[in-house]
PDB file of N, CA and C in Angstrom:
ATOM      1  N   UNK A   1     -21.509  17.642   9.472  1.00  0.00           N
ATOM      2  CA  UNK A   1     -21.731  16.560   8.525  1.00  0.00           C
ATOM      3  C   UNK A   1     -20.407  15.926   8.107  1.00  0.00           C
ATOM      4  N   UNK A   2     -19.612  16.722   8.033  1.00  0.00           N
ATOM      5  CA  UNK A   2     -18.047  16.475   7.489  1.00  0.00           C
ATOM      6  C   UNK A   2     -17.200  15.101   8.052  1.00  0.00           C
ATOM      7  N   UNK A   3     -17.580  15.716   9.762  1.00  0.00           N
ATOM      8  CA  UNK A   3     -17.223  15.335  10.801  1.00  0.00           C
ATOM      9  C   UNK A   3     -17.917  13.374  10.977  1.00  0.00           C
ATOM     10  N   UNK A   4     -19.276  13.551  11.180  1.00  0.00           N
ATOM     11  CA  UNK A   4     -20.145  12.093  10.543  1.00  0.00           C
ATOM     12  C   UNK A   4     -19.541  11.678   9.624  1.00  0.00           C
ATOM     13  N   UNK A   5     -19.451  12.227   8.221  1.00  0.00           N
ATOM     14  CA  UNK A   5     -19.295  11.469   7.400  1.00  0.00           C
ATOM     15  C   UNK A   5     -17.466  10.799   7.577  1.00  0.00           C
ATOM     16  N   UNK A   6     -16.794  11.382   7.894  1.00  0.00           N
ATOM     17  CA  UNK A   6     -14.928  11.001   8.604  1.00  0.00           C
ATOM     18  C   UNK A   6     -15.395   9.641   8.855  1.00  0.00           C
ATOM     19  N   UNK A   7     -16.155   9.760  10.541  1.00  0.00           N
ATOM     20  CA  UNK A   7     -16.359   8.408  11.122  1.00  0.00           C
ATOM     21  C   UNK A   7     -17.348   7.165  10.610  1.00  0.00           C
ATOM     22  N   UNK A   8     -17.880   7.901   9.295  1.00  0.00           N
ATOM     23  CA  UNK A   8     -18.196   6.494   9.068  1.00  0.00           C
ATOM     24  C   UNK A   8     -17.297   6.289   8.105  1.00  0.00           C
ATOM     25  N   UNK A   9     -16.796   6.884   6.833  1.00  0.00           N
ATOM     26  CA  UNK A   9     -15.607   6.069   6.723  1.00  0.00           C
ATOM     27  C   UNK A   9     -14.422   5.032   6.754  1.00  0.00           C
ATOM     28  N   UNK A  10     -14.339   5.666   8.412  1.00  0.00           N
ATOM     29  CA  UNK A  10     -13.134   5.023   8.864  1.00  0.00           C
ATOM     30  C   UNK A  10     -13.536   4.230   9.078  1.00  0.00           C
ATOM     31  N   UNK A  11     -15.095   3.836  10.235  1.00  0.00           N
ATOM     32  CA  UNK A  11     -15.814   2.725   9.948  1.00  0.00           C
ATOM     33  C   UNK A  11     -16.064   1.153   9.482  1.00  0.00           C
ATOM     34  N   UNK A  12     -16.210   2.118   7.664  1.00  0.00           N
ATOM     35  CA  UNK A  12     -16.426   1.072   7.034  1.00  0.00           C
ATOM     36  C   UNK A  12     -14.809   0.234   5.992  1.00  0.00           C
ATOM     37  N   UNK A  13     -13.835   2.044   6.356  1.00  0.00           N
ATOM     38  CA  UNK A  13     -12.417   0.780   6.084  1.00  0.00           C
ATOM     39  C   UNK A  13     -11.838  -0.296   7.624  1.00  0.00           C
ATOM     40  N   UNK A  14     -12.578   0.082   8.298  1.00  0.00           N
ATOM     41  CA  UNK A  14     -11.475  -0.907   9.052  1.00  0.00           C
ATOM     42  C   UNK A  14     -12.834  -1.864   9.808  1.00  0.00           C
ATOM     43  N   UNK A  15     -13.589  -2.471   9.050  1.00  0.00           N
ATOM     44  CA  UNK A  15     -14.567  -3.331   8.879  1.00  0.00           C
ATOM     45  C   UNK A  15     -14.064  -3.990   8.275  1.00  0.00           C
ATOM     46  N   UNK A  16     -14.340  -5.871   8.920  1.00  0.00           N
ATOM     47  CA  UNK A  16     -13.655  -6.940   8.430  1.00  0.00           C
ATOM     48  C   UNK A  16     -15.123  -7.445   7.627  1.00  0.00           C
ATOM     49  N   UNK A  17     -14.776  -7.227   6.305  1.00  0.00           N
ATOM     50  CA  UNK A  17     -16.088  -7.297   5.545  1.00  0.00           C
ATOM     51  C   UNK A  17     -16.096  -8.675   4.888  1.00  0.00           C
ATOM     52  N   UNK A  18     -14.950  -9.752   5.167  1.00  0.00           N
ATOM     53  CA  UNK A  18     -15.306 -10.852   4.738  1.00  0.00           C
ATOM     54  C   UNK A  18     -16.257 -12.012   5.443  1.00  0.00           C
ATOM     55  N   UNK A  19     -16.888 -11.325   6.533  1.00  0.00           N
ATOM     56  CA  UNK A  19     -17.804 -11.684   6.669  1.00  0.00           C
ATOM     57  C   UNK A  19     -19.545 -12.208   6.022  1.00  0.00           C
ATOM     58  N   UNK A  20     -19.286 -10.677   5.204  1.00  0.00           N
ATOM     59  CA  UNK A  20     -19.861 -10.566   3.868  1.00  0.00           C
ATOM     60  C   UNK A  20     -19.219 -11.521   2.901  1.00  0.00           C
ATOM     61  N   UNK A  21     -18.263 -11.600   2.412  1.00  0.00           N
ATOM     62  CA  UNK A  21     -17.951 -12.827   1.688  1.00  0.00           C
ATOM     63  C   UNK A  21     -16.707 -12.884   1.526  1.00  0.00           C
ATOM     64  N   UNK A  22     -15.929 -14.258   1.708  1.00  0.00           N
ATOM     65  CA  UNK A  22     -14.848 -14.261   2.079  1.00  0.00           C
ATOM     66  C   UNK A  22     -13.406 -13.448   1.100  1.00  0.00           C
ATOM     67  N   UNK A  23     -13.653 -13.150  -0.033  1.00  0.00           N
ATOM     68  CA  UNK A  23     -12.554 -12.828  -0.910  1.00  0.00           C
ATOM     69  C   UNK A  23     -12.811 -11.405  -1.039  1.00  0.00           C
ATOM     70  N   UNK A  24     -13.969 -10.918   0.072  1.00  0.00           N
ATOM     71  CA  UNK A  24     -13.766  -9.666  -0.058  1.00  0.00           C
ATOM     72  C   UNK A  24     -13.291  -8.886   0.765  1.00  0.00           C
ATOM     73  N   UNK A  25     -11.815  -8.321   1.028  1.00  0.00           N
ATOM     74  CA  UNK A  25     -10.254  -8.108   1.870  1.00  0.00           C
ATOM     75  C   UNK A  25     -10.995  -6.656   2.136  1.00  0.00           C
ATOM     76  N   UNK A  26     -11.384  -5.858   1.707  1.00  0.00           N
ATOM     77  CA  UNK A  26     -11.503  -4.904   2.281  1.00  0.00           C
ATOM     78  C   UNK A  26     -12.642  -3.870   1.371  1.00  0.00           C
ATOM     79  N   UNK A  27     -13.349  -2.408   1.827  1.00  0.00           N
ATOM     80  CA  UNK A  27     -14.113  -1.704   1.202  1.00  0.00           C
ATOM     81  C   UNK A  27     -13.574  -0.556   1.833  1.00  0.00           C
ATOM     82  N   UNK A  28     -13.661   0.193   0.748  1.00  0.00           N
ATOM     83  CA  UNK A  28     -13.583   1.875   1.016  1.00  0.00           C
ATOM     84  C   UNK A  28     -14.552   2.947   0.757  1.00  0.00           C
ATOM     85  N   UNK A  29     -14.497   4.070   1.143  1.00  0.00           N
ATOM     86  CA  UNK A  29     -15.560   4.876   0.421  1.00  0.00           C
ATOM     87  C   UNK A  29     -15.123   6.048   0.531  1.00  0.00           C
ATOM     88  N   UNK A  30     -15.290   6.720  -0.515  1.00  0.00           N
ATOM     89  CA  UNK A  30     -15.066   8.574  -0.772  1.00  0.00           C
ATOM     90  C   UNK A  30     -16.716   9.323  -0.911  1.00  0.00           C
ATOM     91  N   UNK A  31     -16.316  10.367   0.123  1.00  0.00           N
ATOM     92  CA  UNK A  31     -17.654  11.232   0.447  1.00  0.00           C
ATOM     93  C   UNK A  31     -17.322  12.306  -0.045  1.00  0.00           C
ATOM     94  N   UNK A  32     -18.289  13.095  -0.447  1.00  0.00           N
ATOM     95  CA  UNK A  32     -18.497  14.445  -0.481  1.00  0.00           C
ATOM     96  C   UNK A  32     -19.333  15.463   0.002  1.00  0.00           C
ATOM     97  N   UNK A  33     -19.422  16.837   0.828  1.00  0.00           N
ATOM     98  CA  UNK A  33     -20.184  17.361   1.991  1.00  0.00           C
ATOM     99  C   UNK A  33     -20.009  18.503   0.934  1.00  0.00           C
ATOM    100  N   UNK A  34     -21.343  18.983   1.301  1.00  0.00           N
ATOM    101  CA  UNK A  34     -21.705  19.866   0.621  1.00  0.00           C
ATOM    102  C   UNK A  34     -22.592  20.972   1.402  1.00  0.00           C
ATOM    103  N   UNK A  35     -22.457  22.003   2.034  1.00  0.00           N
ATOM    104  CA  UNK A  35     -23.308  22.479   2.999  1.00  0.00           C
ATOM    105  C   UNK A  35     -24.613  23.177   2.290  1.00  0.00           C
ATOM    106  N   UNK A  36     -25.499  23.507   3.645  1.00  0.00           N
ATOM    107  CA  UNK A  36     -26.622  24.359   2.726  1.00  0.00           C
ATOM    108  C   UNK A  36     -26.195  26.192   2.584  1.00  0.00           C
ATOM    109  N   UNK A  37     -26.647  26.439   1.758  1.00  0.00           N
ATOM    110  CA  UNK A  37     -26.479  27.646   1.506  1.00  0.00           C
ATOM    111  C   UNK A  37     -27.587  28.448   1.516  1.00  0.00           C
ATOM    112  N   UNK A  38     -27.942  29.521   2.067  1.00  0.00           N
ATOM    113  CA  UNK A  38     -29.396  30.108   1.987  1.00  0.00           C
ATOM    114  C   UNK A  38     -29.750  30.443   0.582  1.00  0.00           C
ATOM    115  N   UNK A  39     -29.295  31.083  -0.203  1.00  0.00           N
ATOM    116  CA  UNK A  39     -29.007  31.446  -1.649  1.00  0.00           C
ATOM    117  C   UNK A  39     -29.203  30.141  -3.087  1.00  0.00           C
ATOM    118  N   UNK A  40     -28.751  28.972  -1.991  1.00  0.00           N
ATOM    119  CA  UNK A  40     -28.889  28.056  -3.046  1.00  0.00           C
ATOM    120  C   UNK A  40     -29.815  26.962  -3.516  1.00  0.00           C
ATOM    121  N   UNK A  41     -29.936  26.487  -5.030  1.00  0.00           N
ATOM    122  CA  UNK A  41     -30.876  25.302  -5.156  1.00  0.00           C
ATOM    123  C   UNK A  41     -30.794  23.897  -4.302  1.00  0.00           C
ATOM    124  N   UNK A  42     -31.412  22.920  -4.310  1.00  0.00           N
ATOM    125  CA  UNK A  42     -31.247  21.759  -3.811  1.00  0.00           C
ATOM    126  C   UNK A  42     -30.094  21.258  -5.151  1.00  0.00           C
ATOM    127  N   UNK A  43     -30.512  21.678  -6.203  1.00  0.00           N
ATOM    128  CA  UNK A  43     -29.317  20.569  -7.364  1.00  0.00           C
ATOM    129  C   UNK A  43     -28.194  21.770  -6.668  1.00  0.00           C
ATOM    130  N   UNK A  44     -27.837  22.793  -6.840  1.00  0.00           N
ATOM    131  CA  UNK A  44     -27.137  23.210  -6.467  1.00  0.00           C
ATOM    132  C   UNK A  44     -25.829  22.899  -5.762  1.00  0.00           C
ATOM    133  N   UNK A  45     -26.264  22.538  -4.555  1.00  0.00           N
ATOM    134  CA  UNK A  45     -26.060  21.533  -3.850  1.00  0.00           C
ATOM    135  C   UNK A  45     -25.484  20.074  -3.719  1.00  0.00           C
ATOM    136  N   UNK A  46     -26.259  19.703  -4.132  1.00  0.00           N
ATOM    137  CA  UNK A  46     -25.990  18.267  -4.952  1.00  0.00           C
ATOM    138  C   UNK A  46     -24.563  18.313  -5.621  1.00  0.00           C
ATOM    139  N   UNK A  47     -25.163  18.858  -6.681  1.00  0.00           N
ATOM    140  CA  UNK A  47     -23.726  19.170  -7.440  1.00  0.00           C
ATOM    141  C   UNK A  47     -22.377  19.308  -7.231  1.00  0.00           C
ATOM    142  N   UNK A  48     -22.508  20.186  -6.266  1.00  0.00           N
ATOM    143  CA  UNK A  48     -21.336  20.551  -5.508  1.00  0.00           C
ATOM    144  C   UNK A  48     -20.782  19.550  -4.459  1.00  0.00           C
ATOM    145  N   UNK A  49     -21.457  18.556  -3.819  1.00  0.00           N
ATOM    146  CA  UNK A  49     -21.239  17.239  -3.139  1.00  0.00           C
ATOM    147  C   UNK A  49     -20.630  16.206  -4.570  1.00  0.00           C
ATOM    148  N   UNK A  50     -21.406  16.238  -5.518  1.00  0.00           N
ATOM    149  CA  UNK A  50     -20.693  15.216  -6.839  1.00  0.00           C
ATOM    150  C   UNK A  50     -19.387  15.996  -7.071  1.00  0.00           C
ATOM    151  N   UNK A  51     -19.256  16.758  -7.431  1.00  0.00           N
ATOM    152  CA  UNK A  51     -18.154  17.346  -7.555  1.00  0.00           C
ATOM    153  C   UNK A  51     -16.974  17.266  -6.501  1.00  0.00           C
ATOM    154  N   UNK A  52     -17.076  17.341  -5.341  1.00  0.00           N
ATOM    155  CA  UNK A  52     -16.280  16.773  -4.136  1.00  0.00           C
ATOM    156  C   UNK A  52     -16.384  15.600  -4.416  1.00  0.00           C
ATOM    157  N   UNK A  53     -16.975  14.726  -4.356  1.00  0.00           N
ATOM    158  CA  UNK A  53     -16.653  13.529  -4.367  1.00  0.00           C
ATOM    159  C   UNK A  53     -15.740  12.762  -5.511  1.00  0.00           C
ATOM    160  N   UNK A  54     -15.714  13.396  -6.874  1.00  0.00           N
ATOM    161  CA  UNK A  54     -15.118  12.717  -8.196  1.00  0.00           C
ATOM    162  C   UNK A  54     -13.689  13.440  -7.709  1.00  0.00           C
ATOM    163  N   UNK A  55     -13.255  14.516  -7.060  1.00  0.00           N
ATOM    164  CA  UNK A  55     -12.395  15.347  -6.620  1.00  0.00           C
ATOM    165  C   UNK A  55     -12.010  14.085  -5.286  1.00  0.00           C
ATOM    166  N   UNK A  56     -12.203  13.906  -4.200  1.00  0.00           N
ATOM    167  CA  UNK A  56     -12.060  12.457  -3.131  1.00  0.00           C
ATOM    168  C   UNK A  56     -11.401  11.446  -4.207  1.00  0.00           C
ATOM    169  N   UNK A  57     -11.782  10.910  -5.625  1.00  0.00           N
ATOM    170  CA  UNK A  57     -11.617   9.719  -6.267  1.00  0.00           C
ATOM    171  C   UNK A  57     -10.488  10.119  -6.766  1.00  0.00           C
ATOM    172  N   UNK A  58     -10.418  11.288  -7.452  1.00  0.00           N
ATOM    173  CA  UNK A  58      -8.941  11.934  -7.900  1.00  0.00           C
ATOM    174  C   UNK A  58      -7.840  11.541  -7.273  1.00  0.00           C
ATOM    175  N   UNK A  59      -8.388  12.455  -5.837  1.00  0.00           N
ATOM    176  CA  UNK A  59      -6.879  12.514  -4.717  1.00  0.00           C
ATOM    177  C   UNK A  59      -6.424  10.964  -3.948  1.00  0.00           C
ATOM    178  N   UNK A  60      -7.001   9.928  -4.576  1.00  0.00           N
ATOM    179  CA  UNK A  60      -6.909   8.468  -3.966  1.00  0.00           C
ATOM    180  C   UNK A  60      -7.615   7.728  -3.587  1.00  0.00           C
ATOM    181  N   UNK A  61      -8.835   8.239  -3.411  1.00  0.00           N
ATOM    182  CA  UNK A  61      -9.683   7.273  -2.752  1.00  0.00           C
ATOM    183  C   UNK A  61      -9.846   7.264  -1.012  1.00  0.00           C
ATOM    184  N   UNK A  62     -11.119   6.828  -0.565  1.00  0.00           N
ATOM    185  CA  UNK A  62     -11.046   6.370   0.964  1.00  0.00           C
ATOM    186  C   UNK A  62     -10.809   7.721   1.777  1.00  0.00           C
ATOM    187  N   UNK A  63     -11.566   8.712   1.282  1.00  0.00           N
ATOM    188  CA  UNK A  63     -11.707  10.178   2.033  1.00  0.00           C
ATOM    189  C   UNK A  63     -12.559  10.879   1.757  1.00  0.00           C
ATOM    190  N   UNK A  64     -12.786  11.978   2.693  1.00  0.00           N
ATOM    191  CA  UNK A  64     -13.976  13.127   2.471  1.00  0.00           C
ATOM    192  C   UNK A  64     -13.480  14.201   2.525  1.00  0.00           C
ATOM    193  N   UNK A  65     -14.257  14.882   1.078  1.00  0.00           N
ATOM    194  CA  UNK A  65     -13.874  16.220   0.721  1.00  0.00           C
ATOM    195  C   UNK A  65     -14.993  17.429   1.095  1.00  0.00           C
ATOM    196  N   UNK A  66     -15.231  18.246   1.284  1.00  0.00           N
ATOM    197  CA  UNK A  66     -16.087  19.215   1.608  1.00  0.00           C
ATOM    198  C   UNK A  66     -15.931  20.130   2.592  1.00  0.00           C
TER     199      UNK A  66
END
């Protein structure tokens, strides 16, 4: 999943998105991967992907943590 989520990323930064509209230079995105655990809830889970991800926004932006 880690791995997917990298390439779309990179993806969607080096997508010329002013196509979408012209003053808009560029988009980024920060992911967070969270695997399943046999032991664990679905929020569980979850959680632990939000948590990677506000952790991605920390370290700069425009990456995946998990």
């Amino acid at each position: 999943a880690r791995e997917v989520c990298e390439k779309l990323r990179q993806r969607i930064a080096g997508h010329d998105w002013r196509a979408v509209h012209p003053r808009l230079a560029g988009v980024t995105v920060s992911i967070g991967v969270a695997g399943f655990e046999a032991d664990a809830w679905a929020a569980d889970i979850v959680d632990r992907a939000d948590r990677l991800l506000y952790e991605a926004k920390r370290e700069g932006r425009n990456c995946v943590r998990g």
